[in-house]
C-alpha atoms as a PDB file:
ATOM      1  CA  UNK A   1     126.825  -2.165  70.519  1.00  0.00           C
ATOM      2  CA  UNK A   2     128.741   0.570  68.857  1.00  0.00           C
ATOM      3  CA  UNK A   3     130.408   3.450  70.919  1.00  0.00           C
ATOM      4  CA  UNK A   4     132.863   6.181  69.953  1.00  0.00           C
ATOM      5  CA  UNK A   5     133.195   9.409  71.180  1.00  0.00           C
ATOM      6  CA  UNK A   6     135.815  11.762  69.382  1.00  0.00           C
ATOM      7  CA  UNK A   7     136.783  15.131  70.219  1.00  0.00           C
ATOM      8  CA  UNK A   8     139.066  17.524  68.592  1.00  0.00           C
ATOM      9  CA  UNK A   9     140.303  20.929  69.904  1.00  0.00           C
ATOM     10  CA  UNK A  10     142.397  23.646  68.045  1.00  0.00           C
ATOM     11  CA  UNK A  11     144.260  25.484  70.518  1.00  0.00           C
ATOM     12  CA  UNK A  12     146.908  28.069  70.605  1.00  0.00           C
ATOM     13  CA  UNK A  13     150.078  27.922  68.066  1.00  0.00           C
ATOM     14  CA  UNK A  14     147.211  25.306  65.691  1.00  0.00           C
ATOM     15  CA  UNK A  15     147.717  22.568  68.473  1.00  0.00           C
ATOM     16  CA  UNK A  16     145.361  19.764  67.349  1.00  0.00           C
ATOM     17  CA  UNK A  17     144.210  17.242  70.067  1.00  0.00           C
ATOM     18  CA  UNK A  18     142.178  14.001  68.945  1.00  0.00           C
ATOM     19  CA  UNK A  19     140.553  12.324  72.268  1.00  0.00           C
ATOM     20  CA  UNK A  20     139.247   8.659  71.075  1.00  0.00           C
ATOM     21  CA  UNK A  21     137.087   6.255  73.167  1.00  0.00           C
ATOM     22  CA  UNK A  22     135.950   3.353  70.831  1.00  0.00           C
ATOM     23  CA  UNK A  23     134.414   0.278  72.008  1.00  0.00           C
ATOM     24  CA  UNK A  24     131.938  -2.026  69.043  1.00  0.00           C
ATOM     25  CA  UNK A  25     133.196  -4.455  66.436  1.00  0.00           C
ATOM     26  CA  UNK A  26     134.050  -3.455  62.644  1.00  0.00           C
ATOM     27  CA  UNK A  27     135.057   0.672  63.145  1.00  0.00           C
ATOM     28  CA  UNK A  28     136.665   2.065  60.588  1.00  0.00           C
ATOM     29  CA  UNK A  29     138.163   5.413  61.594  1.00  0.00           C
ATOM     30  CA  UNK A  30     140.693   7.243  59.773  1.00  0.00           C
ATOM     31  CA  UNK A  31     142.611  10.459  61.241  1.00  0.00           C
ATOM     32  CA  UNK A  32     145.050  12.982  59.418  1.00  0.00           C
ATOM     33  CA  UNK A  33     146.555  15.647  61.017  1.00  0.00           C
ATOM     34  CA  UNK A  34     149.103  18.313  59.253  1.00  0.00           C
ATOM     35  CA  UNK A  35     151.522  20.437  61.118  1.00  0.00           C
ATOM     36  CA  UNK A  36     153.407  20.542  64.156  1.00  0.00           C
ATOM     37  CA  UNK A  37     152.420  19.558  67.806  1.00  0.00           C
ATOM     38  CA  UNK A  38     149.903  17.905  67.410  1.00  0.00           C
ATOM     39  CA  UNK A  39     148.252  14.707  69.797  1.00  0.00           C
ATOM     40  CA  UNK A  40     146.122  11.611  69.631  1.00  0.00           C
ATOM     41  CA  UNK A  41     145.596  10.953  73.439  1.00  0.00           C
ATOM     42  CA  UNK A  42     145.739   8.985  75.522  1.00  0.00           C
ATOM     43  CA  UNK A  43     148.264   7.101  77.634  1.00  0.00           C
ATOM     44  CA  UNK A  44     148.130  10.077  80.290  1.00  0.00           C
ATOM     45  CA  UNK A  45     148.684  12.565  77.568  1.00  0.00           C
ATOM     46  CA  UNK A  46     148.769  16.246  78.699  1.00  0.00           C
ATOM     47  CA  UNK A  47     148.430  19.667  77.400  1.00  0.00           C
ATOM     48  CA  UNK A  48     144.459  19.926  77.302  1.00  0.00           C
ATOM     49  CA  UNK A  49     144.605  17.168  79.992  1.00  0.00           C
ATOM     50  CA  UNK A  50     143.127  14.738  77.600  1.00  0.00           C
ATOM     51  CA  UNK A  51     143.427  10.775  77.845  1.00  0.00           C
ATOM     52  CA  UNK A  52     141.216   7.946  76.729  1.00  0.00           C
ATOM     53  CA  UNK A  53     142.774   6.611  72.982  1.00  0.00           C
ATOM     54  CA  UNK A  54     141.296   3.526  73.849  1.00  0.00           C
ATOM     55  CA  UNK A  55     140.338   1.179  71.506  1.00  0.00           C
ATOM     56  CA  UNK A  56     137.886  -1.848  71.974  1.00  0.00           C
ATOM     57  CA  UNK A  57     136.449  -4.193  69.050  1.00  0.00           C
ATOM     58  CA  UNK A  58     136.665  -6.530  66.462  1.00  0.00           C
ATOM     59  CA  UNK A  59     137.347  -6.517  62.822  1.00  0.00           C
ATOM     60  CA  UNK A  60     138.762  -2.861  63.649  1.00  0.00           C
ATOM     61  CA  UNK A  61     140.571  -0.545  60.692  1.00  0.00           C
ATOM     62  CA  UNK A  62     142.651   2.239  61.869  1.00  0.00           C
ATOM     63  CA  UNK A  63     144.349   4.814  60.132  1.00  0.00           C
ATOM     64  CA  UNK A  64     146.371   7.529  60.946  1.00  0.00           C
ATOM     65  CA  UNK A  65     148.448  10.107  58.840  1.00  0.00           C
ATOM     66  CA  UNK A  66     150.332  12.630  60.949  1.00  0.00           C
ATOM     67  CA  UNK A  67     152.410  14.865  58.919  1.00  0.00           C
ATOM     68  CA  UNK A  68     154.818  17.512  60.757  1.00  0.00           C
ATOM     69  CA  UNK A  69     157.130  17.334  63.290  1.00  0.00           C
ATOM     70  CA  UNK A  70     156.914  16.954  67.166  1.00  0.00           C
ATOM     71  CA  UNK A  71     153.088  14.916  66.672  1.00  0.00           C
ATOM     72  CA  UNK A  72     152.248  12.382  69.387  1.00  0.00           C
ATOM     73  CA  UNK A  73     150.102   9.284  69.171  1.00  0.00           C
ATOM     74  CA  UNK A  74     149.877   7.852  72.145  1.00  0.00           C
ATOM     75  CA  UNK A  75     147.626   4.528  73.110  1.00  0.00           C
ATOM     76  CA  UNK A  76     146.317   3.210  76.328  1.00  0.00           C
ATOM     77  CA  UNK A  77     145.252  -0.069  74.999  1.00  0.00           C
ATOM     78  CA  UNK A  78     144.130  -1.372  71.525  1.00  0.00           C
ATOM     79  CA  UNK A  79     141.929  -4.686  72.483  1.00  0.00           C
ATOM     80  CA  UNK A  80     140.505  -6.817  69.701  1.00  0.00           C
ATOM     81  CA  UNK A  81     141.101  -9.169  66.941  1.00  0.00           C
ATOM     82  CA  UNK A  82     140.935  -8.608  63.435  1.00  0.00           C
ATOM     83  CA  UNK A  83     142.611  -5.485  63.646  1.00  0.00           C
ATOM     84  CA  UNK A  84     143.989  -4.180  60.951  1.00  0.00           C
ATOM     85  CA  UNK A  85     146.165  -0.572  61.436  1.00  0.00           C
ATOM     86  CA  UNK A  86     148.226   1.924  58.863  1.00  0.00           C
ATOM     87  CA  UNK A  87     150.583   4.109  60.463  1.00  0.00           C
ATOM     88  CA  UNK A  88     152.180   7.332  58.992  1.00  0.00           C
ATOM     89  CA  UNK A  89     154.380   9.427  60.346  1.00  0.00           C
ATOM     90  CA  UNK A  90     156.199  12.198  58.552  1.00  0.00           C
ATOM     91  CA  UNK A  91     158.631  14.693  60.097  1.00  0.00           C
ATOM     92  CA  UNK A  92     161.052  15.189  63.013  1.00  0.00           C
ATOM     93  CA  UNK A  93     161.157  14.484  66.565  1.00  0.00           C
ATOM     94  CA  UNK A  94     157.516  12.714  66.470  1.00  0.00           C
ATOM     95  CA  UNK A  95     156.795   9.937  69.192  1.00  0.00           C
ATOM     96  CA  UNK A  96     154.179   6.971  69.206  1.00  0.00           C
ATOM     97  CA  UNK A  97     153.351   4.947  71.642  1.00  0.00           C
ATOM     98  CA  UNK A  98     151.558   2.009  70.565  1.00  0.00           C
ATOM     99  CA  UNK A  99     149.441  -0.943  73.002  1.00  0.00           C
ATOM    100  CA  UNK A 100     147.955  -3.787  72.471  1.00  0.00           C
ATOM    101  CA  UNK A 101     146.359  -6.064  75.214  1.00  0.00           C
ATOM    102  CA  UNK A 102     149.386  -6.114  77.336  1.00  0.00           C
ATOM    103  CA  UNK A 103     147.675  -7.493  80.159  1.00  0.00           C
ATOM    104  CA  UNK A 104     146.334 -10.125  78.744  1.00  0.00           C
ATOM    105  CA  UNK A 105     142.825  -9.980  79.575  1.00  0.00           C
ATOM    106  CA  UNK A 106     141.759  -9.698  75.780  1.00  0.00           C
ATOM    107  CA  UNK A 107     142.571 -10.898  72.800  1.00  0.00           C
ATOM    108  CA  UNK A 108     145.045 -10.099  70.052  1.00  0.00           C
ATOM    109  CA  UNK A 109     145.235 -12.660  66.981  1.00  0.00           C
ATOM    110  CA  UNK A 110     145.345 -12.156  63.304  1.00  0.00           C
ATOM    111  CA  UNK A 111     146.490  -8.769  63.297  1.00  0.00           C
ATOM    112  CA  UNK A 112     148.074  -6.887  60.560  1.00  0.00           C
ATOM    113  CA  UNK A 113     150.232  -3.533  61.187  1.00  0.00           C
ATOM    114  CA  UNK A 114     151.468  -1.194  58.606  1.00  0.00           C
ATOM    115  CA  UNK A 115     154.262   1.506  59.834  1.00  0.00           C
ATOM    116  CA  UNK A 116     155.830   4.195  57.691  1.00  0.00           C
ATOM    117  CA  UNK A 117     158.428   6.433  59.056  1.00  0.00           C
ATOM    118  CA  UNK A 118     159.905   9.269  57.425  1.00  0.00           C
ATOM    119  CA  UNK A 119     162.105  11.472  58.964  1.00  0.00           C
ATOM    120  CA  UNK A 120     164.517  11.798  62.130  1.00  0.00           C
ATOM    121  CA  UNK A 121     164.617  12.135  66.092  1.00  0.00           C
ATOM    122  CA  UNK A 122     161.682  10.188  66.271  1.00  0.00           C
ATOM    123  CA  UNK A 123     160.713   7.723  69.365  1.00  0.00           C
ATOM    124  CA  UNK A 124     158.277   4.433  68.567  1.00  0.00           C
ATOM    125  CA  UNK A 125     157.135   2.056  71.018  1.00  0.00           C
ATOM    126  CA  UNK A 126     155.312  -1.210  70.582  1.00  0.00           C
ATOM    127  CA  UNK A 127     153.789  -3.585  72.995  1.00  0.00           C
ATOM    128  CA  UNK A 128     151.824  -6.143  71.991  1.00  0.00           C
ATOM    129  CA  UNK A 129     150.310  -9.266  74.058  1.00  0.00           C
ATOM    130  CA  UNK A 130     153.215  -8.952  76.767  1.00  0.00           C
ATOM    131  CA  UNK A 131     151.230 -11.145  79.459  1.00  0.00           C
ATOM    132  CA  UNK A 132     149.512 -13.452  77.487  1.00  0.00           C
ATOM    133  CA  UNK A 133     150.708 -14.122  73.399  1.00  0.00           C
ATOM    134  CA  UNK A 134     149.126 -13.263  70.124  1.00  0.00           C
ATOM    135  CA  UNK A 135     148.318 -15.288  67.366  1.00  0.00           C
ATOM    136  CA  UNK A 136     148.945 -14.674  63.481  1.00  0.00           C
ATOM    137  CA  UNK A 137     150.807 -11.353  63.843  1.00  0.00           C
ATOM    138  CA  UNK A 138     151.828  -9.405  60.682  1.00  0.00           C
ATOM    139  CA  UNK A 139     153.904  -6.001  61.156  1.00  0.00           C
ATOM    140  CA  UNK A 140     155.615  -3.977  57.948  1.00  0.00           C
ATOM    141  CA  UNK A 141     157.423  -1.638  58.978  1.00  0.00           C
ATOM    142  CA  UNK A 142     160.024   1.097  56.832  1.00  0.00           C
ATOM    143  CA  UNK A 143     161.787   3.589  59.108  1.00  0.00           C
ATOM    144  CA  UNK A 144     163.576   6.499  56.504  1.00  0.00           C
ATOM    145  CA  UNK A 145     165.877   9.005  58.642  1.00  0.00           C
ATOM    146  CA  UNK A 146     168.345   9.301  60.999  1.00  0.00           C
ATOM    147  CA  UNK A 147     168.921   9.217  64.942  1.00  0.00           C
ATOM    148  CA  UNK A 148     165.171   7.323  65.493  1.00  0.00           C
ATOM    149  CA  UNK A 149     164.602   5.205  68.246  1.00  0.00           C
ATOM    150  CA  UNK A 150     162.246   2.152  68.164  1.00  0.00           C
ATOM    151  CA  UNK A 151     161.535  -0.482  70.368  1.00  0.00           C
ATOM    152  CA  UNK A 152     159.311  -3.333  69.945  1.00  0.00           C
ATOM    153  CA  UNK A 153     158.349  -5.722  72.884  1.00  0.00           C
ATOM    154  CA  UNK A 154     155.947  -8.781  71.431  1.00  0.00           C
ATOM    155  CA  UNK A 155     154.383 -12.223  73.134  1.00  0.00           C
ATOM    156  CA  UNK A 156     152.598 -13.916  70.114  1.00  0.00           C
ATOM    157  CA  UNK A 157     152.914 -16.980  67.978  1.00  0.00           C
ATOM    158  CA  UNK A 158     152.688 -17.376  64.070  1.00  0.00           C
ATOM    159  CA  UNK A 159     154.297 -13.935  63.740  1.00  0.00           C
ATOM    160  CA  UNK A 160     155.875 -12.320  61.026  1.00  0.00           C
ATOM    161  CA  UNK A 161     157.465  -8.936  61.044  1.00  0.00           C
ATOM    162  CA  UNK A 162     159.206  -7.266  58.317  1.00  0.00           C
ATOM    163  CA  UNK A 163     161.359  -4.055  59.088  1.00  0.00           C
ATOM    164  CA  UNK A 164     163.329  -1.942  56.943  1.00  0.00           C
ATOM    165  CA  UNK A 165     165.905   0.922  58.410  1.00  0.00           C
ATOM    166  CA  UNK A 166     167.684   3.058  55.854  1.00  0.00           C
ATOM    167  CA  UNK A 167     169.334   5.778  57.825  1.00  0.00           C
ATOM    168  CA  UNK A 168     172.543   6.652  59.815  1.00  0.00           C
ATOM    169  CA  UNK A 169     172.573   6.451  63.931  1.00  0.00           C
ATOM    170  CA  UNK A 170     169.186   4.848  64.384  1.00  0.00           C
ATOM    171  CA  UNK A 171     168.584   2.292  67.320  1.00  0.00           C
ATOM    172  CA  UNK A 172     166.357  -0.506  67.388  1.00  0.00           C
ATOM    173  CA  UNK A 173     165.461  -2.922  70.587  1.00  0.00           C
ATOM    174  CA  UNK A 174     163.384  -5.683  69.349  1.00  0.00           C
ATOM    175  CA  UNK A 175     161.586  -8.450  71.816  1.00  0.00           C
ATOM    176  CA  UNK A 176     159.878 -11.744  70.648  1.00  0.00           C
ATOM    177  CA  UNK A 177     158.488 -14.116  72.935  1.00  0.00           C
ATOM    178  CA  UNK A 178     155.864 -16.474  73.239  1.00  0.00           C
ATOM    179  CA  UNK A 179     155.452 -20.023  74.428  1.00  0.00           C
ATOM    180  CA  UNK A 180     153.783 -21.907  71.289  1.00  0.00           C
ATOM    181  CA  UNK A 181     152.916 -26.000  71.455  1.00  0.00           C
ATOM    182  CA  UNK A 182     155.994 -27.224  68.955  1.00  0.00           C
ATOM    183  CA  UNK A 183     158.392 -25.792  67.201  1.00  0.00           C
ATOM    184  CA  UNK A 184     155.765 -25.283  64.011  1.00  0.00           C
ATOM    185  CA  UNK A 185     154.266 -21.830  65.721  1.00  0.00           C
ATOM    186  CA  UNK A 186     157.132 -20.070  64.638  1.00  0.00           C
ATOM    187  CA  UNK A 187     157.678 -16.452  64.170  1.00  0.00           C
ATOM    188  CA  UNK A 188     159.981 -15.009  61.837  1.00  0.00           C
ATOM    189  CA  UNK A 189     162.149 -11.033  62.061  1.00  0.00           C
ATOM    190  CA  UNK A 190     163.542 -10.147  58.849  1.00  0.00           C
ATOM    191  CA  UNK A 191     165.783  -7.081  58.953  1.00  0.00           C
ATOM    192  CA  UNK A 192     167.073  -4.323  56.101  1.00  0.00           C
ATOM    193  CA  UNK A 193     169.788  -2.454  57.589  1.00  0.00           C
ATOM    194  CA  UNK A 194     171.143   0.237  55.520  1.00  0.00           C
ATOM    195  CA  UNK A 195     173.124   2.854  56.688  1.00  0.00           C
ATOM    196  CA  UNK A 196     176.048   3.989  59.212  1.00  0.00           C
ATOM    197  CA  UNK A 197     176.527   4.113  63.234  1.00  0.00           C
ATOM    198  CA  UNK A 198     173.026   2.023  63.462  1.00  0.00           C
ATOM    199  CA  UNK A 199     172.397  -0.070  66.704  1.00  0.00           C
ATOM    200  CA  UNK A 200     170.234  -3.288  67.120  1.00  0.00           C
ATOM    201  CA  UNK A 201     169.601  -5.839  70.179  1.00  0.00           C
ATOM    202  CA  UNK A 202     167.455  -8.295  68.822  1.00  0.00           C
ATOM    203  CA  UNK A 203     166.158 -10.649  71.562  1.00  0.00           C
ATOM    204  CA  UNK A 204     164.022 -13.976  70.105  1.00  0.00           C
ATOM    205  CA  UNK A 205     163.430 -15.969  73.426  1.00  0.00           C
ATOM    206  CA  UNK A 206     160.444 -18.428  72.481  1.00  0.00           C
ATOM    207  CA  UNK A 207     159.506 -21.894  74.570  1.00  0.00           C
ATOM    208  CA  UNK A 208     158.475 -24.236  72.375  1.00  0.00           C
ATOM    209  CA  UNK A 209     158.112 -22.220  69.265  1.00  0.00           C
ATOM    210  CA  UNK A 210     160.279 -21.837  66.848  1.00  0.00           C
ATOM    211  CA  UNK A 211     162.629 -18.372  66.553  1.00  0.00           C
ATOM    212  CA  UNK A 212     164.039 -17.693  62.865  1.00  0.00           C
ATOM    213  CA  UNK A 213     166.029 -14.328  61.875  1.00  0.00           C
ATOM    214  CA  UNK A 214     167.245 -12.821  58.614  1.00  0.00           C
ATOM    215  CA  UNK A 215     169.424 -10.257  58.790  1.00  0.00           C
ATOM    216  CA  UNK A 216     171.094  -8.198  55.675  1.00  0.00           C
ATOM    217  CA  UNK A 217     173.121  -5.334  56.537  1.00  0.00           C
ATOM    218  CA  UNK A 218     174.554  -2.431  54.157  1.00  0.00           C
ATOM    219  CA  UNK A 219     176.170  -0.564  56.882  1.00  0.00           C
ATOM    220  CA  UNK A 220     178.745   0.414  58.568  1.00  0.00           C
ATOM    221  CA  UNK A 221     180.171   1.272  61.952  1.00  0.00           C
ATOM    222  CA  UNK A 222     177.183  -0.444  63.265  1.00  0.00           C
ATOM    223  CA  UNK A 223     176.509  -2.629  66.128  1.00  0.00           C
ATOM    224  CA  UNK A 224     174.413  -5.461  65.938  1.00  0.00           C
ATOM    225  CA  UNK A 225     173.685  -8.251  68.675  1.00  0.00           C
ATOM    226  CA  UNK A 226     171.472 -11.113  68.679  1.00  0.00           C
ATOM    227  CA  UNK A 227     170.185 -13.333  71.153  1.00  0.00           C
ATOM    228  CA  UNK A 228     167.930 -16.240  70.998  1.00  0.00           C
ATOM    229  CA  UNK A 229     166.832 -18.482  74.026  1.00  0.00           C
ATOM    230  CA  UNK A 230     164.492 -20.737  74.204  1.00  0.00           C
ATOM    231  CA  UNK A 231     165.173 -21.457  78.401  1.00  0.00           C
ATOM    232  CA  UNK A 232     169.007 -21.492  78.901  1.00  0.00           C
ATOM    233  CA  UNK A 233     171.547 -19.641  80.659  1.00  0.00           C
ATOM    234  CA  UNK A 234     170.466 -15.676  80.572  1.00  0.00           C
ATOM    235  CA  UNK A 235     173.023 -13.944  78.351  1.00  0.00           C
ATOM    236  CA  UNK A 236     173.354 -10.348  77.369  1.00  0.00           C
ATOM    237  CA  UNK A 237     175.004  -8.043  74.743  1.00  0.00           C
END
């Protein structure tokens, strides 16, 4: 069964608003919006009052381009596996707020995520499998500008993410957990770093699995702390 209802409204000051409710396996839907102010609800989004940006299915292809400044895409829960999702954003002050099965009660493996940033002031999210983990995770993910703000928060196992920030004063909180049966479901973080005044906590605090970390840095003034834990003594930066 296949269900997707999708509204858009063009309000004052050309205000777009995208209200998705998906649930069936193998939708392909693919959204561009141009300008500035725009919203994909959800996630108790406001102006028009509109919510849902809910997202339920298999073998799922999402894209979205959203070119301006001050856009919001904001989820209340991406629930499937398969999924496969391309993320633009270009422009200032922008925010996304991205969710996948954070309570656990669906599942989340073999997932591949595609993130392009360009631009400045912008706010990202990420929460994916926080309750129960993830399997075969892939995430590339380029951040171009200055003074963004991203924070990822992820329970899975076999997990790979990729992320390149080239920019001055951005600031990046990244979370990996996961249990895993032996130290072979590892998940790797590599990390670009280019740039000046750039902040990073990177926390890798698997059970069983295996945590591994690359790291190289063309910057300056920045700060940079790492933790990994697989069950000892809590520490903090």
């Amino acid at each position: 069964m296949r269900f997707l209802i999708l509204f858009l409204s063009i309000g004052l000051f050309a205000d777009n608003e995208i209200y998705i409710d998906q649930t069936g396996d193998n939708a392909s839907i693919d959204i561009e919006q141009l300008g500035s102010s725009n919203m994909i609800g959800g996630d108790d989004a406001v102006t028009g009052s509109m919510t849902a940006a809910i997202l339920n299915g298999s073998t799922m292809v999402l894209d979205i381009n959203q070119i301006g400044s001050s856009n919001k895409f904001l989820t209340d829960g991406i629930f499937g596996d398969n999924f496969t999702g391309f993320f633009e954003f270009d422009g200032d002050s922008n925010e996304w707020d991205f969710s996948m099965d954070t309570t656990g009660l669906n599942t989340a493996d073999s997932n591949d995520i595609n993130i392009d940033v360009t631009g400045s002031f912008n706010i990202a999210d990420i929460d994916i499998a926080e309750v129960s983990g993830a399997s075969y995770l892939d995430i590339d993910w380029i951040i171009d500008g200055d003074s963004n703000d991203a924070t990822v928060d992820i329970d899975a196992d076999y997990a790979t993410m990729y992320m390149d920030i080239l920019g001055d004063s951005n600031n990046l909180t990244f979370i990996q957990s996961g249990y895993g049966a032996s130290s072979s479901d590892a998940k790797y973080f590599y990390l670009d770093l280019e740039g000046d005044s750039n902040t990073a906590v990177i926390k890798q605090q698997s059970t069983l699995a295996a945590d591994w970390l690359k790291i190289e840095s063309n910057a300056s003034n920045s700060n940079i702390c790492v933790i990994q834990n697989d069950g000892g003594t809590t520490t903090s930066c």
